[in-house]
C-alpha atoms as a PDB file:
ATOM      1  CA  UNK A   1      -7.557 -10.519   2.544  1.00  0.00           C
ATOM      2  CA  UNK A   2      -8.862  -7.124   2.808  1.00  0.00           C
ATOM      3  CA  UNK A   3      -7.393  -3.821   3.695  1.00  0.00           C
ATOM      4  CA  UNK A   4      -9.056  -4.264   7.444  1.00  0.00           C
ATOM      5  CA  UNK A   5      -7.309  -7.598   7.864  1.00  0.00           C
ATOM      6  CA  UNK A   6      -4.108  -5.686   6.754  1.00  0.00           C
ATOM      7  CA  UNK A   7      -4.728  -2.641   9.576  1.00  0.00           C
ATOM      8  CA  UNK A   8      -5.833  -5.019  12.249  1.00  0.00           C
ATOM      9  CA  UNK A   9      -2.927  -7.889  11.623  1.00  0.00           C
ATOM     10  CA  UNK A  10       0.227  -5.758  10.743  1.00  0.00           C
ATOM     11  CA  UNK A  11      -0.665  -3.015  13.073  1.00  0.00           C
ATOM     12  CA  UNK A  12      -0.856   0.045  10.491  1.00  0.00           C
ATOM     13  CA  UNK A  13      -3.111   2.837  10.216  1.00  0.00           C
ATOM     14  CA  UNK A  14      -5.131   4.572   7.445  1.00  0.00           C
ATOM     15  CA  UNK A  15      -3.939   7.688   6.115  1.00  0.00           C
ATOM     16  CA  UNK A  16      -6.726   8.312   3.920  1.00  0.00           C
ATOM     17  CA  UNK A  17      -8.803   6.255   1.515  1.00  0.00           C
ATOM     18  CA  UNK A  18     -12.082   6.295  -0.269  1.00  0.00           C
ATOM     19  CA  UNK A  19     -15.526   5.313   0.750  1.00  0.00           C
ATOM     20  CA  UNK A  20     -15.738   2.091   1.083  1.00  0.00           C
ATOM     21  CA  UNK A  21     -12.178   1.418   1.131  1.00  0.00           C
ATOM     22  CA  UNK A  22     -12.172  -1.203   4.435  1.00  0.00           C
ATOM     23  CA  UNK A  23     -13.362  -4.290   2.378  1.00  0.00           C
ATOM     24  CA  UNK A  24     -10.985  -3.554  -1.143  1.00  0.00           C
ATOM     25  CA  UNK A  25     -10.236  -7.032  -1.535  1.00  0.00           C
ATOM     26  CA  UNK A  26      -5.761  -7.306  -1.946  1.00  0.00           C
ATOM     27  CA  UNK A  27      -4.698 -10.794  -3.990  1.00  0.00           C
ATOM     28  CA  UNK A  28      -0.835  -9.350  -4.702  1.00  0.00           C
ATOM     29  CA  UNK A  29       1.571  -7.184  -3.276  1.00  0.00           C
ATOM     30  CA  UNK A  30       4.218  -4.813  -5.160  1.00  0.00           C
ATOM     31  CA  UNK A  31       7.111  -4.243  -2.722  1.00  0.00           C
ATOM     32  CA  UNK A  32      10.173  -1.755  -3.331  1.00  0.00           C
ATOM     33  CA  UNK A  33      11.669   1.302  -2.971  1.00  0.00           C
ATOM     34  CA  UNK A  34      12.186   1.256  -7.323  1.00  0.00           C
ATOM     35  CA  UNK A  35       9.980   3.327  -8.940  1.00  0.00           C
ATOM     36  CA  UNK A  36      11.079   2.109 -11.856  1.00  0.00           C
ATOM     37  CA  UNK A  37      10.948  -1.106 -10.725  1.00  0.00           C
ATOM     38  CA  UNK A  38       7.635  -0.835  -9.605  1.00  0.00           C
ATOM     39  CA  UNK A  39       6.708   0.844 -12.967  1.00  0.00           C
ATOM     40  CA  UNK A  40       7.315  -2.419 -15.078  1.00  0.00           C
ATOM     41  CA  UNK A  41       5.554  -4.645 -13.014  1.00  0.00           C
ATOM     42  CA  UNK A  42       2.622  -6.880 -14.772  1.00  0.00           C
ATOM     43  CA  UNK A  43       0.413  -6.679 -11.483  1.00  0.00           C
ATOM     44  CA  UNK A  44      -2.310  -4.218 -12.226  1.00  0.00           C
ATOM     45  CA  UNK A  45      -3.943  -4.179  -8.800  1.00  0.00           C
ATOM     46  CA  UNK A  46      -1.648  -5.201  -6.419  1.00  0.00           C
ATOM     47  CA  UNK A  47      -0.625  -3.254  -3.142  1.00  0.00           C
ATOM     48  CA  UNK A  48       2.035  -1.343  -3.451  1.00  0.00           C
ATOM     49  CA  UNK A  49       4.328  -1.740  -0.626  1.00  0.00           C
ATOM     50  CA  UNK A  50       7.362   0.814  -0.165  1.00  0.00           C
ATOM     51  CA  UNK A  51       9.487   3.071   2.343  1.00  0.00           C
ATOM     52  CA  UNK A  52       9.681   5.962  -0.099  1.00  0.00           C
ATOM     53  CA  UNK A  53       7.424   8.878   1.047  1.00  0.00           C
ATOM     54  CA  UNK A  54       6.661  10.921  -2.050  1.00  0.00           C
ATOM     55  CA  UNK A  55       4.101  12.023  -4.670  1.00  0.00           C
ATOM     56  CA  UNK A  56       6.243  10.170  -7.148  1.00  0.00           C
ATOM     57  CA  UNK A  57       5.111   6.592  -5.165  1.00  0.00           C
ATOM     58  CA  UNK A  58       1.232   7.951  -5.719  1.00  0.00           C
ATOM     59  CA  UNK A  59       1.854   8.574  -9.138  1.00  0.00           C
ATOM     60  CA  UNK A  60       3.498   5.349  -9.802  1.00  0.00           C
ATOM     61  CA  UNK A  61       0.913   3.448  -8.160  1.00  0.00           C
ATOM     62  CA  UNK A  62      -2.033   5.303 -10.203  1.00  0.00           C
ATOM     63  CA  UNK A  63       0.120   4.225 -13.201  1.00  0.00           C
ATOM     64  CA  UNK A  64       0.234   0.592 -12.413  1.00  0.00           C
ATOM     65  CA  UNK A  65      -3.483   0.335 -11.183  1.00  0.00           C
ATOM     66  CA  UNK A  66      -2.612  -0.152  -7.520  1.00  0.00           C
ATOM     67  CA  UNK A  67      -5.239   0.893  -4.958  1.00  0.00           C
ATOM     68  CA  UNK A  68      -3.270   1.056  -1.973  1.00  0.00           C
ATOM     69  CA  UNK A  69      -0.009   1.938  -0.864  1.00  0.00           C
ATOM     70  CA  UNK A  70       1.257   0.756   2.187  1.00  0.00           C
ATOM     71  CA  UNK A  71       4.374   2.976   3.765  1.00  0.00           C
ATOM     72  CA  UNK A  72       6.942   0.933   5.805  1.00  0.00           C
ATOM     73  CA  UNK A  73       9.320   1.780   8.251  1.00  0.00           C
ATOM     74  CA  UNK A  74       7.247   4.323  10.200  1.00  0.00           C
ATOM     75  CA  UNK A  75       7.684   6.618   7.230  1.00  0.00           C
ATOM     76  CA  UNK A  76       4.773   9.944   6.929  1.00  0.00           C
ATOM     77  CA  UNK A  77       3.077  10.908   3.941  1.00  0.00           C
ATOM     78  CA  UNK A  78       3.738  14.737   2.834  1.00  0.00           C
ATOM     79  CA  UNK A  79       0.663  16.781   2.820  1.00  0.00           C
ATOM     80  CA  UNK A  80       1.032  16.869  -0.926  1.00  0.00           C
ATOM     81  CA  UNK A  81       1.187  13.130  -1.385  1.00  0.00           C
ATOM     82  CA  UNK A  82      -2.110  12.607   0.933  1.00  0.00           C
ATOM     83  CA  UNK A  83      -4.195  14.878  -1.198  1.00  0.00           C
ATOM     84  CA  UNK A  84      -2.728  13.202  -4.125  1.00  0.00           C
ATOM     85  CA  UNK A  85      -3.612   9.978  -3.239  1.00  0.00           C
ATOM     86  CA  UNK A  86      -7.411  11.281  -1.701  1.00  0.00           C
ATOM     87  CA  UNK A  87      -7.815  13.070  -5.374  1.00  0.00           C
ATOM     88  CA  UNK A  88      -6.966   9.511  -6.989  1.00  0.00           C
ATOM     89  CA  UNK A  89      -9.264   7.475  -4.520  1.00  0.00           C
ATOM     90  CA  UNK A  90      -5.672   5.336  -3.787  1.00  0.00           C
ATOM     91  CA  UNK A  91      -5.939   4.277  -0.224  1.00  0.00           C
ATOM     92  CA  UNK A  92      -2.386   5.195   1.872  1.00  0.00           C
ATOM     93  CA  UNK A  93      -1.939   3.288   4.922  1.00  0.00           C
ATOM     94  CA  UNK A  94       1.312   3.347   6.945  1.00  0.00           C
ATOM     95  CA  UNK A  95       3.495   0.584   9.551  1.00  0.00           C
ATOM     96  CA  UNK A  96       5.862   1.191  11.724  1.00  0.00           C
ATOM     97  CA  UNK A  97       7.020  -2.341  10.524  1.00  0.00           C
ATOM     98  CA  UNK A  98       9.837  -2.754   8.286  1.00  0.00           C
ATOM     99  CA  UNK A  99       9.265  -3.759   4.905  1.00  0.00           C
ATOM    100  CA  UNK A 100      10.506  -7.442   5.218  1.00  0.00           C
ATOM    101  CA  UNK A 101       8.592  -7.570   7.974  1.00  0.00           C
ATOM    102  CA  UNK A 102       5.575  -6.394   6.768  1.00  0.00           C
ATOM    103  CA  UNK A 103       5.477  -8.205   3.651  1.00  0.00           C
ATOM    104  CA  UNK A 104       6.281 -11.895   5.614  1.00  0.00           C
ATOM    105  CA  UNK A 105       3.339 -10.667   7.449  1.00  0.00           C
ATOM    106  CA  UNK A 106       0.822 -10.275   4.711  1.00  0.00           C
ATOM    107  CA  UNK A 107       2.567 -13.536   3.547  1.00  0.00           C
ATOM    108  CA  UNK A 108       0.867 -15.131   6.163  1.00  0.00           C
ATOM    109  CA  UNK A 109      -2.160 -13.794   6.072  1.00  0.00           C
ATOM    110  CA  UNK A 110      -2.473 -14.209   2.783  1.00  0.00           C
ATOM    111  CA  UNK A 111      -2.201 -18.194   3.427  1.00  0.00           C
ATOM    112  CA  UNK A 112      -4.948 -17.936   6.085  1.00  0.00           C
ATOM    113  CA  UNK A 113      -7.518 -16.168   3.847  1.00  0.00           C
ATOM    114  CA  UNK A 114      -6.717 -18.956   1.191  1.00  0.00           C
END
């Protein structure tokens, strides 16, 4: 599944992202609200998948090696946490969807691309 069949499927829309960034392939999704949570995860990779709105989420995500951050819950990036993400080529796309939502959704697209 790629980021496309993310915008296209969930409905979301792209924030900002790098050249290119319409065919990043996603195999694993990160989902929470945690930081820290998010911080000891093992998934280098994975799309991140949160409601919380902040340069601290961009950060966190560089950390872990996601590239892509999906916001839930109809939730708008800060100025300051869209040129974060543009300087660290992390793609930030955003749902008015609800994170369980959203996740059962990529869920199932996930099976179809299988």
């Amino acid at each position: 599944m790629t980021i496309r069949d993310l915008v296209e499927t969930l409905p979301a829309h792209i924030v900002c992202g790098p050249d290119g960034y319409q065919d990043l392939s996603i195999s694993s999704v990160l989902a929470g609200d945690l930081m820290s949570d998010i911080l000891v995860s093992v998934e280098g990779g994975a799309l991140l998948v949160t409601s919380l709105a902040t340069e601290q989420t961009i950060r966190s995500a560089d950390m872990v090696g996601s590239p892509a951050v999906l916001l839930v819950n109809d939730k708008l990036p800060t100025e300051e946490m869209r040129t974060l993400a543009m300087d660290l080529d992390i793609i930030l796309f955003a749902t008015p969807l609800p994170m369980y939502e959203a996740c059962a959704e990529i869920a199932r697209l996930k099976r179809l691309s299988e």
